[in-house]
PDB file of N, CA and C in Angstrom:
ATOM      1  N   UNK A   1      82.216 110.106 137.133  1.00  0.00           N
ATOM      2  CA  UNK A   1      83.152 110.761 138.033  1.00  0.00           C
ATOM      3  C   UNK A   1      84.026 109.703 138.703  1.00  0.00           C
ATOM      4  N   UNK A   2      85.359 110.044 138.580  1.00  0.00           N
ATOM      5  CA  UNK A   2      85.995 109.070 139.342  1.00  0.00           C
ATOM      6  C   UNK A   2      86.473 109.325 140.891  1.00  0.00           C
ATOM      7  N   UNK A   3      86.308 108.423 141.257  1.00  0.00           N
ATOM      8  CA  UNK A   3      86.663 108.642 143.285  1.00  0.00           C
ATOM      9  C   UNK A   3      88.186 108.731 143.116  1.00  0.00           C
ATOM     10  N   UNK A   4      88.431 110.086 143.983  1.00  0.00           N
ATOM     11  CA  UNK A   4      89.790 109.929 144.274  1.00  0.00           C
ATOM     12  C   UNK A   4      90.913 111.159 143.770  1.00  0.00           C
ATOM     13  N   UNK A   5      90.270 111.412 142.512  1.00  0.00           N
ATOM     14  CA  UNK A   5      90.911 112.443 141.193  1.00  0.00           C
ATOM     15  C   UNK A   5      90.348 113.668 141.240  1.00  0.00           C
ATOM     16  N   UNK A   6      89.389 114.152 142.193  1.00  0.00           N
ATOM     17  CA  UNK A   6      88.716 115.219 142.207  1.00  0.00           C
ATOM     18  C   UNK A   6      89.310 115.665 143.078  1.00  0.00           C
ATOM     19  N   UNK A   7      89.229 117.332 143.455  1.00  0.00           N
ATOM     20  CA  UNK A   7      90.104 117.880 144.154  1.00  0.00           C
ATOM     21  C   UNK A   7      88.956 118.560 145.139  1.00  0.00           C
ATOM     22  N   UNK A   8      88.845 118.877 146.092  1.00  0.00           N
ATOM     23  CA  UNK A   8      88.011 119.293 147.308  1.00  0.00           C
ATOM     24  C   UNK A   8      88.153 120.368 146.891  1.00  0.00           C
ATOM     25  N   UNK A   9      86.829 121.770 146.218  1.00  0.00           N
ATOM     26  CA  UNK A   9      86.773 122.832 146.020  1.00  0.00           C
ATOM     27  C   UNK A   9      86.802 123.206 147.556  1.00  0.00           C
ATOM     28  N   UNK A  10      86.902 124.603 147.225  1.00  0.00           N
ATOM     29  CA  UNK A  10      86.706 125.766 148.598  1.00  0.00           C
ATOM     30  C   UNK A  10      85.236 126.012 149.005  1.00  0.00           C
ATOM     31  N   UNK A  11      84.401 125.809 148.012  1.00  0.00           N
ATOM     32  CA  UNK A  11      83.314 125.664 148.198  1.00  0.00           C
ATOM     33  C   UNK A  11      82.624 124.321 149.099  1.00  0.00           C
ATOM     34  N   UNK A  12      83.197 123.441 149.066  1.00  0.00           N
ATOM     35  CA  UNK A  12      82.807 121.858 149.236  1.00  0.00           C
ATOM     36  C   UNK A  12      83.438 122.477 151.320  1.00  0.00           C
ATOM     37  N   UNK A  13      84.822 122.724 150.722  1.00  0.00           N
ATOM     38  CA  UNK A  13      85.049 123.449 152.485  1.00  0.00           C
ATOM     39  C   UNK A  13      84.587 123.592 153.441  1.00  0.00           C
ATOM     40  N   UNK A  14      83.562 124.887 152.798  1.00  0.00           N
ATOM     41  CA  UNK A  14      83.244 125.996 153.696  1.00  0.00           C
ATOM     42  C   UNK A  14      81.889 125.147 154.113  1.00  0.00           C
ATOM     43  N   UNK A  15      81.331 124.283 153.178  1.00  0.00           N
ATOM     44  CA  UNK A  15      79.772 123.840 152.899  1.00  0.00           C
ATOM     45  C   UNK A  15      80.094 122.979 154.364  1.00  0.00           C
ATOM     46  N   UNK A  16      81.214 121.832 154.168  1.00  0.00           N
ATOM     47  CA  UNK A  16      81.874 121.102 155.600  1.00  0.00           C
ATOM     48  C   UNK A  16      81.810 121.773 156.894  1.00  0.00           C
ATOM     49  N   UNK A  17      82.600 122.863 157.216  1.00  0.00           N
ATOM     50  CA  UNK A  17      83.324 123.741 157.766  1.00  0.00           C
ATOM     51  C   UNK A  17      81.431 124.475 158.577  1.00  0.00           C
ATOM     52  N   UNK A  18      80.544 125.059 157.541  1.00  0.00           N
ATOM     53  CA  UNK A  18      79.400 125.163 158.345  1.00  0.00           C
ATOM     54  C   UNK A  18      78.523 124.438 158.715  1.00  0.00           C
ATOM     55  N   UNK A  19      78.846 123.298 158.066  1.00  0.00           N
ATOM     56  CA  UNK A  19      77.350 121.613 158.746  1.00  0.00           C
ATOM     57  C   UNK A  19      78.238 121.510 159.992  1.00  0.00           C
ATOM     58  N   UNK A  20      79.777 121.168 160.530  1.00  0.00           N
ATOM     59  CA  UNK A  20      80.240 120.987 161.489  1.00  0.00           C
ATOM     60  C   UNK A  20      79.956 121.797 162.712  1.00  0.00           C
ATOM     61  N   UNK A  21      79.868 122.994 162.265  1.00  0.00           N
ATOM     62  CA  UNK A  21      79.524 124.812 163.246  1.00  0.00           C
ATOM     63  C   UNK A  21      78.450 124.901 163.502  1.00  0.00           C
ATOM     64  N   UNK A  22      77.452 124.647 162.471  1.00  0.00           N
ATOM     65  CA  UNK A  22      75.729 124.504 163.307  1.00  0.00           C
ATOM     66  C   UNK A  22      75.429 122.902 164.111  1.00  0.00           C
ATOM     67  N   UNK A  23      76.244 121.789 163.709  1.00  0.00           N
ATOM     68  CA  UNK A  23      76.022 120.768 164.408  1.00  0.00           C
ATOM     69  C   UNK A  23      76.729 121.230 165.999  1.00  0.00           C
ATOM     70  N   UNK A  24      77.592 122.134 165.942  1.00  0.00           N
ATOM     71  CA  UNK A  24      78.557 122.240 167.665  1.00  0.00           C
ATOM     72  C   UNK A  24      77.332 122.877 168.005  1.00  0.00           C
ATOM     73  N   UNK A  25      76.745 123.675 167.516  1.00  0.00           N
ATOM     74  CA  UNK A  25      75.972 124.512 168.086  1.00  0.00           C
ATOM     75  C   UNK A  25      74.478 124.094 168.445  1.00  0.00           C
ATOM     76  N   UNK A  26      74.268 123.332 167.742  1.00  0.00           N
ATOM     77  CA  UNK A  26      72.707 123.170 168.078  1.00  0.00           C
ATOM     78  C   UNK A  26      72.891 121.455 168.756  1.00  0.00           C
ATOM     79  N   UNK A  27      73.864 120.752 168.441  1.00  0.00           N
ATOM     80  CA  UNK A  27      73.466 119.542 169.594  1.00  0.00           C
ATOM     81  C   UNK A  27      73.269 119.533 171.077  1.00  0.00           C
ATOM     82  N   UNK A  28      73.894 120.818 171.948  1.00  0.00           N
ATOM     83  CA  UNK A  28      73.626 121.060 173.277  1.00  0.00           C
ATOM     84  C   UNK A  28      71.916 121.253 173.396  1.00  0.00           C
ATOM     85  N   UNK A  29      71.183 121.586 172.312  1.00  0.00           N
ATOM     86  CA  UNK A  29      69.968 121.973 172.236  1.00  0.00           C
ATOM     87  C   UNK A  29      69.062 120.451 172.626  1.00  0.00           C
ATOM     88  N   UNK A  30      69.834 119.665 172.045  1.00  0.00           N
ATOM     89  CA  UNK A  30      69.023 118.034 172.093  1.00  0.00           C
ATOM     90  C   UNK A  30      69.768 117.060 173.206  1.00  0.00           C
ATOM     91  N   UNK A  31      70.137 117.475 173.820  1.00  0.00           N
ATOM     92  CA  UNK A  31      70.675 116.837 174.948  1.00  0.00           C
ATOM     93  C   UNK A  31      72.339 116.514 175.103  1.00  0.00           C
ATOM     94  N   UNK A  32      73.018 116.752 173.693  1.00  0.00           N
ATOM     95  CA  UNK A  32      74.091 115.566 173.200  1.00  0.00           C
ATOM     96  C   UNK A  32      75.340 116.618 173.563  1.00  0.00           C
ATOM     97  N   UNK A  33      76.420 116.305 174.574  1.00  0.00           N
ATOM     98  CA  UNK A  33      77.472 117.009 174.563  1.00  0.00           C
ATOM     99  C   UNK A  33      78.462 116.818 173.319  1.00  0.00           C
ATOM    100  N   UNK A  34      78.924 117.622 172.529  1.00  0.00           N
ATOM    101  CA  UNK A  34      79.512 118.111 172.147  1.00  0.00           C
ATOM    102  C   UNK A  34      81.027 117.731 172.109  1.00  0.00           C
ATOM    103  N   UNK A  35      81.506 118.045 173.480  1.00  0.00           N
ATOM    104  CA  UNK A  35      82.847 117.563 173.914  1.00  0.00           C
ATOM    105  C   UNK A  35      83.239 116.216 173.678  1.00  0.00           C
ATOM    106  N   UNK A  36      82.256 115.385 174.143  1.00  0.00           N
ATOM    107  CA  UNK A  36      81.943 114.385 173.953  1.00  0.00           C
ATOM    108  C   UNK A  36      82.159 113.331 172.981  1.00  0.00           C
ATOM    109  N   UNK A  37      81.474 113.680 171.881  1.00  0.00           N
ATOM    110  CA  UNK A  37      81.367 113.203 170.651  1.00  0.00           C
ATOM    111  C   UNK A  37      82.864 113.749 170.401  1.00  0.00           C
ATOM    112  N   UNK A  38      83.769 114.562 170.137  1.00  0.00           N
ATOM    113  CA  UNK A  38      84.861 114.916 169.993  1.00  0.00           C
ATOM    114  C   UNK A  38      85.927 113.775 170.504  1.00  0.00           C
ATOM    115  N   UNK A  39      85.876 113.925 171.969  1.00  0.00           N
ATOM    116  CA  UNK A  39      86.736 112.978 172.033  1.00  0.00           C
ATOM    117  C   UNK A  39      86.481 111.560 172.074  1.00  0.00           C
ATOM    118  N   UNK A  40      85.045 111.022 171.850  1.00  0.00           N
ATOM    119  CA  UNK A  40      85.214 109.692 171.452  1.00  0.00           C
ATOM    120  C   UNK A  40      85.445 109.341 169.806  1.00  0.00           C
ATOM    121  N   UNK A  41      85.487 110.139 168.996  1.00  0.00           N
ATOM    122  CA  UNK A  41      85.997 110.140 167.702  1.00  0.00           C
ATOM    123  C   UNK A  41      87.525 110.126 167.724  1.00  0.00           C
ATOM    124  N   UNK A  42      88.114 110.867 168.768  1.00  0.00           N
ATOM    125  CA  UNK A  42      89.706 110.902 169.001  1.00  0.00           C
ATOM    126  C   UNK A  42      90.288 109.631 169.544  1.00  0.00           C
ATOM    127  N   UNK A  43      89.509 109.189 170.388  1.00  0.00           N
ATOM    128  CA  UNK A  43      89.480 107.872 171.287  1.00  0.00           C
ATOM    129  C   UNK A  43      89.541 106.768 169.768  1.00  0.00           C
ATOM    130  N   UNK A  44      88.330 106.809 168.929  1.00  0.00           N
ATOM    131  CA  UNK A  44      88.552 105.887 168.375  1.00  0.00           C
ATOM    132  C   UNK A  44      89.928 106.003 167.572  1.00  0.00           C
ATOM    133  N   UNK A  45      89.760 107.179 166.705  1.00  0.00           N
ATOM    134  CA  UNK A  45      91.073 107.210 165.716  1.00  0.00           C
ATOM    135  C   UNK A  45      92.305 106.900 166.484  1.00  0.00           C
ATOM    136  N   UNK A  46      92.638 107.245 167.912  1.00  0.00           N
ATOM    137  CA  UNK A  46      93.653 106.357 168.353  1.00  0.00           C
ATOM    138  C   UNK A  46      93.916 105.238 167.900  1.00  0.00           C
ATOM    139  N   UNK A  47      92.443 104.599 168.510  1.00  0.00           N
ATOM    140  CA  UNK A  47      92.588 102.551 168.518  1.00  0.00           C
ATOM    141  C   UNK A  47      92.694 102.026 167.406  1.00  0.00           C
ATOM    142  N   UNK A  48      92.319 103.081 166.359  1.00  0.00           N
ATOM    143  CA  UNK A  48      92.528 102.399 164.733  1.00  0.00           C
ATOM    144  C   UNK A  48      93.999 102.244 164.383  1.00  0.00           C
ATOM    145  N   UNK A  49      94.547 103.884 164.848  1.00  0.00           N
ATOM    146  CA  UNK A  49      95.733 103.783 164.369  1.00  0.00           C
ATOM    147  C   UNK A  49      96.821 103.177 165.549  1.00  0.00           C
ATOM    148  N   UNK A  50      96.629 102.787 166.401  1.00  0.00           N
ATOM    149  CA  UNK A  50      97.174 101.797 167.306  1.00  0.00           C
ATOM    150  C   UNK A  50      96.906 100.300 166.778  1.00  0.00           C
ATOM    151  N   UNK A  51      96.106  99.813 166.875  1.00  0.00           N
ATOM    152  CA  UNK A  51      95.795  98.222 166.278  1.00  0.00           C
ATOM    153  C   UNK A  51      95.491  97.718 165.048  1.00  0.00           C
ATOM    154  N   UNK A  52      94.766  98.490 164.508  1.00  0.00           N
ATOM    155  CA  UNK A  52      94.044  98.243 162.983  1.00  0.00           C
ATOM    156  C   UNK A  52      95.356  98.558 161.485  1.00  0.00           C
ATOM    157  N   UNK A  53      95.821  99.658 161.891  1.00  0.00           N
ATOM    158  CA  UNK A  53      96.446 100.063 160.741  1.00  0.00           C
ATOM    159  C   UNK A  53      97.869  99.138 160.637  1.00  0.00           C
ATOM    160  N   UNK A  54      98.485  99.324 161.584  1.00  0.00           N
ATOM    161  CA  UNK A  54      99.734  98.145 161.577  1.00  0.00           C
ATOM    162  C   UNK A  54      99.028  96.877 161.136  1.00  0.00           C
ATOM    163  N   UNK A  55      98.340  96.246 161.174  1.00  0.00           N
ATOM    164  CA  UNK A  55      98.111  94.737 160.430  1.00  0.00           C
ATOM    165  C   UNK A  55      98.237  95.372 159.382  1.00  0.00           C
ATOM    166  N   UNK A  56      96.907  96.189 158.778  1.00  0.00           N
ATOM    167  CA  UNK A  56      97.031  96.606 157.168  1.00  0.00           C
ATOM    168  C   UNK A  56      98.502  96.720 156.483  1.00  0.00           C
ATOM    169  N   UNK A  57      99.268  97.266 157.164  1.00  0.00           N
ATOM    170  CA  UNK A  57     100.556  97.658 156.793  1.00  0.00           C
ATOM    171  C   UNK A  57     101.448  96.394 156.802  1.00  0.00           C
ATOM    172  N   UNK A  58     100.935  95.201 157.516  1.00  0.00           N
ATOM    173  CA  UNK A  58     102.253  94.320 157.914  1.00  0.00           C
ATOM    174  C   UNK A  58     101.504  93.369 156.631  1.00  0.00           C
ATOM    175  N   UNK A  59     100.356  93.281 156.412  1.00  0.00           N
ATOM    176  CA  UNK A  59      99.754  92.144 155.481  1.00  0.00           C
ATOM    177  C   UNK A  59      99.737  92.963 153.839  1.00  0.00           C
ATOM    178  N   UNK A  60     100.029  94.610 153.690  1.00  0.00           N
ATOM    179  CA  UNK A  60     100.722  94.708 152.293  1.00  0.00           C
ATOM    180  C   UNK A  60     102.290  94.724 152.169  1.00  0.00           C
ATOM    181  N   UNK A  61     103.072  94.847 153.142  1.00  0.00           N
ATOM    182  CA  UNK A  61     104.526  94.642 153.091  1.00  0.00           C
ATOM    183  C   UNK A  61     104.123  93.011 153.118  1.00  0.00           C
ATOM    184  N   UNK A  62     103.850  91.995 153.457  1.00  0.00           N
ATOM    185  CA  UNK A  62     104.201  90.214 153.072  1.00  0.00           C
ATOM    186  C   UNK A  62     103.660  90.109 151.599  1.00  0.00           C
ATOM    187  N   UNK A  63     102.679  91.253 151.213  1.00  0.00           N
ATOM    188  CA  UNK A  63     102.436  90.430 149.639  1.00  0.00           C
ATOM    189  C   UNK A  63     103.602  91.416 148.914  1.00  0.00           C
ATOM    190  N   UNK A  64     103.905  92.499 149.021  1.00  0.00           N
ATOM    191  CA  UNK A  64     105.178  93.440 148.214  1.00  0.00           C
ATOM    192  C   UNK A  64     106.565  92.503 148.523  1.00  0.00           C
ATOM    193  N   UNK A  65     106.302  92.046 149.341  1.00  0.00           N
ATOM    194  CA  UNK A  65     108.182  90.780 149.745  1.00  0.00           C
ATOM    195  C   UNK A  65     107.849  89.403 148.941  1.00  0.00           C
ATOM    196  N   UNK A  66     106.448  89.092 149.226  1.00  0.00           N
ATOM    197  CA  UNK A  66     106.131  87.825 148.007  1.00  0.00           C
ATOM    198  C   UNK A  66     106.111  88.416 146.608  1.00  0.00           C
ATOM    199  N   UNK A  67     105.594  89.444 145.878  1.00  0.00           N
ATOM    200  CA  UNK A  67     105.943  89.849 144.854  1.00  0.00           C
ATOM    201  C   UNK A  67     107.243  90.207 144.154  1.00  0.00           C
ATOM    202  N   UNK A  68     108.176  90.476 144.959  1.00  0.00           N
ATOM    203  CA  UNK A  68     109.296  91.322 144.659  1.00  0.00           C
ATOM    204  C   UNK A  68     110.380  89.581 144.512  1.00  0.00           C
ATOM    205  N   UNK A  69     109.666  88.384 145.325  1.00  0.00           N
ATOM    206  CA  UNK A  69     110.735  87.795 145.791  1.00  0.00           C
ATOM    207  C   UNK A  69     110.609  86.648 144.521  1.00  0.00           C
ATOM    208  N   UNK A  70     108.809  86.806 144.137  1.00  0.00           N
ATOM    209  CA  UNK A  70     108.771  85.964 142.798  1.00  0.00           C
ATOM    210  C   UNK A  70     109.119  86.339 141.155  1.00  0.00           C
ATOM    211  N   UNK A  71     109.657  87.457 141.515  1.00  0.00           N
ATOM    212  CA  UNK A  71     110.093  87.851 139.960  1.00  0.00           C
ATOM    213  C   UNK A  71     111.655  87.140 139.840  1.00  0.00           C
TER     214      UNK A  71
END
């Protein structure tokens, strides 16, 4: 199987879609807010896409300008 070329059935979805719905639901049961975990996942994906992703982006645009500039 190759990574990447497969297409996310509706099935694969819904299978997502209910591990996410019983996890909202039953982590208040074990102590763990909910809300919580939400927005520190938001918190992070900020800081990734604030700091992390611009390098990625600035260090494949210098090798596409070194490639383009050695032909």
């Amino acid at each position: 199987m190759q990574i990447g070329s497969r297409k996310i059935e509706w099935k694969d979805g819904m299978v997502g879609l209910a591990f996410i719905v019983v996890l909202y639901f039953t982590l208040p049961q074990f102590g763990v807010n909910p809300y919580f975990i939400l927005l520190t996942l938001m918190t992070i994906v900020e800081w990734v896409t604030k700091f992390i992703l611009p390098w990625i982006v600035l260090y494949w645009a210098i090798r596409w300008v070194k490639h383009v500039e050695s032909k």
